[in-house]
Protein backbone atom coordinates (compact mmCIF):
# COMPACT_ATOMS: atom_id res chain seq x y z
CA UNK A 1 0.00 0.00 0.00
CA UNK A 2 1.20 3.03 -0.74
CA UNK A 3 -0.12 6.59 0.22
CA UNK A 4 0.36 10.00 -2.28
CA UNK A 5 0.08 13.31 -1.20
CA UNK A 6 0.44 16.30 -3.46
CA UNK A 7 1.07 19.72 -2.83
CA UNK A 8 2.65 23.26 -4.23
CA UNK A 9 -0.65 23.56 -6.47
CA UNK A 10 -1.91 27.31 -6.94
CA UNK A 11 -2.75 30.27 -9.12
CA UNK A 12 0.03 31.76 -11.31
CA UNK A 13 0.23 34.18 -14.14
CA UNK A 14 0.92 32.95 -17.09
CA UNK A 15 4.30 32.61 -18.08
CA UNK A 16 5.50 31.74 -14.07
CA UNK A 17 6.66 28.79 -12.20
CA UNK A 18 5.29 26.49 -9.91
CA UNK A 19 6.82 23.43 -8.12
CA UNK A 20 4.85 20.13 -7.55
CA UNK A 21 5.77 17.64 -4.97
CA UNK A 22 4.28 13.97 -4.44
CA UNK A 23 5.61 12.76 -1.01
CA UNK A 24 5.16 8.99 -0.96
CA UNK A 25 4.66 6.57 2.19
CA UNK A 26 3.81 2.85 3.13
CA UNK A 27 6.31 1.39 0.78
CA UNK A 28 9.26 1.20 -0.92
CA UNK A 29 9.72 4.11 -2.75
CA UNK A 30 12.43 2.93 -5.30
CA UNK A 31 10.42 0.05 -6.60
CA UNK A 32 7.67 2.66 -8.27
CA UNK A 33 7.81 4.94 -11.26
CA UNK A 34 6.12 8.13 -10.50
CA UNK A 35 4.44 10.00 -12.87
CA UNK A 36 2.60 13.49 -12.96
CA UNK A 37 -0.95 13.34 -14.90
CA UNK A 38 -3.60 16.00 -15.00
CA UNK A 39 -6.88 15.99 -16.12
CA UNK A 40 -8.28 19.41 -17.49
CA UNK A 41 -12.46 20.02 -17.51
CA UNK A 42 -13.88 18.21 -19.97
CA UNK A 43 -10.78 16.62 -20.93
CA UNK A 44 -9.08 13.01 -20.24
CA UNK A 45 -6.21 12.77 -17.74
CA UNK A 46 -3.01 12.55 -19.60
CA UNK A 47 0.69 11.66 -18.78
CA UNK A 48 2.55 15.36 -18.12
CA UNK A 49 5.66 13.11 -16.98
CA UNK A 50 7.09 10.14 -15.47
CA UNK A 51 10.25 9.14 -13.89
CA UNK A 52 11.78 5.54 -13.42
CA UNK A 53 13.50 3.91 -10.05
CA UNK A 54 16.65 4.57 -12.31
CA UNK A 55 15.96 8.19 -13.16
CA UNK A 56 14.49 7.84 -17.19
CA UNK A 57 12.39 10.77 -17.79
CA UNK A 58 9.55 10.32 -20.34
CA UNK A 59 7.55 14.06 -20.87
CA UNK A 60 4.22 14.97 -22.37
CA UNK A 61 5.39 16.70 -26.06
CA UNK A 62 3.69 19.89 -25.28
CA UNK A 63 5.43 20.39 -21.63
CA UNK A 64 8.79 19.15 -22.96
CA UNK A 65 11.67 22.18 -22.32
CA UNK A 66 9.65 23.70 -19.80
CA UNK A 67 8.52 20.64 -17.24
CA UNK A 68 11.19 18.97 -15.36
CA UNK A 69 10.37 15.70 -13.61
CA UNK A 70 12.89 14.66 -10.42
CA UNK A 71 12.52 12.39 -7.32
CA UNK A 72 14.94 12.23 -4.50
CA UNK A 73 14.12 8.56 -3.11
CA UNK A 74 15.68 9.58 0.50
CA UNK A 75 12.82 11.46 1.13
CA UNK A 76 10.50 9.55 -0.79
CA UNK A 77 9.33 12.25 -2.92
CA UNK A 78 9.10 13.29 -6.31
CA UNK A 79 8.99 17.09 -8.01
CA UNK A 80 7.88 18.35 -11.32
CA UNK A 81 8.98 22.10 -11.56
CA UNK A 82 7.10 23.91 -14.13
CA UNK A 83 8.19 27.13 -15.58
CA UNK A 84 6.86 29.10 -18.60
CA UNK A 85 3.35 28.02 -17.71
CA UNK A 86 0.29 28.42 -20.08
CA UNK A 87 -3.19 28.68 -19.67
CA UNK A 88 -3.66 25.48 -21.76
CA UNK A 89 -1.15 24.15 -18.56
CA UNK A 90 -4.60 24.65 -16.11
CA UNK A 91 -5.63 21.29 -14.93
CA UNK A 92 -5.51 19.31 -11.77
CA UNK A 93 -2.38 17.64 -11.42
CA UNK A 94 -2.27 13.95 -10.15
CA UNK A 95 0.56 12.00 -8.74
CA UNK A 96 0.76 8.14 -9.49
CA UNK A 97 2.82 5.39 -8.55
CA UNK A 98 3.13 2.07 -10.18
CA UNK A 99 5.10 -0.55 -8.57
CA UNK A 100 7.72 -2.34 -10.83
CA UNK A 101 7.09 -5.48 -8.61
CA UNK A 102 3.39 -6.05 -9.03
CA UNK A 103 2.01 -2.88 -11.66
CA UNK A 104 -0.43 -1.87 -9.02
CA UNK A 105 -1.29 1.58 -9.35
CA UNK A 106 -1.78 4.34 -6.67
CA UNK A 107 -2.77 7.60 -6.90
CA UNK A 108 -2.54 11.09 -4.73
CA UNK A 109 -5.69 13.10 -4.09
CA UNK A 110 -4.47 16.01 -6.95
CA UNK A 111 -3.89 19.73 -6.96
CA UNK A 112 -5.32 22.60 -8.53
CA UNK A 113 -2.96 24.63 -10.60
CA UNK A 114 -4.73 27.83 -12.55
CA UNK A 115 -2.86 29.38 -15.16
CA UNK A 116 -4.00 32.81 -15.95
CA UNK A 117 -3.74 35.08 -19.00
């Protein structure tokens, strides 16, 4: 079992920064690729970006340059910083964990983030 929590969601002008964290617990966090999805009104959740136990980075085309995807697996926690935000960026952004042992899936409880022209 693991449990997500998200947090560093908020309103932001477009063109600024935010930083996302997902701090894991209940498991070990090494054996899981985290990934960032978001899910926009109307729209279907999508992959923004996902990181491997060993570090790979895999990015959503349209965030690519901008998003950057990290963990730090002391702390059990992973980050995507986002600069050069968008309006088309406005979603609520989910953290999920798949474990390379088993492929269960878990998922945080999301955050708001507003970009506004």
């Amino acid at each position: 079992q693991v449990q997500l929590v998200e947090s560093g969601g908020g309103l932001v002008q477009a063109g600024g920064s935010l930083r996302l964290s997902c701090a894991a617990s209940g498991s070990i966090f090494s054996f899981f690729i985290i990934g960032w999805y978001r899910q926009a009104p109307g729209k279907q959740r999508e992959l923004v970006a996902d990181i491997s136990n060993a570090g790979n980075t895999n990015y959503l085309d349209s965030v690519k340059g901008r998003f950057t995807i990290s963990r730090d697996n002391a702390k059990n926690t992973v980050y995507l910083q986002m600069n050069s935000l968008k309006p088309d960026d406005t979603a609520v952004y989910y953290c999920n964990a798949k474990s390379i042992v088993n492929y269960i899936s878990y998922w945080g409880q999301g955050t708001q983030v507003t970009v506004s022209s």
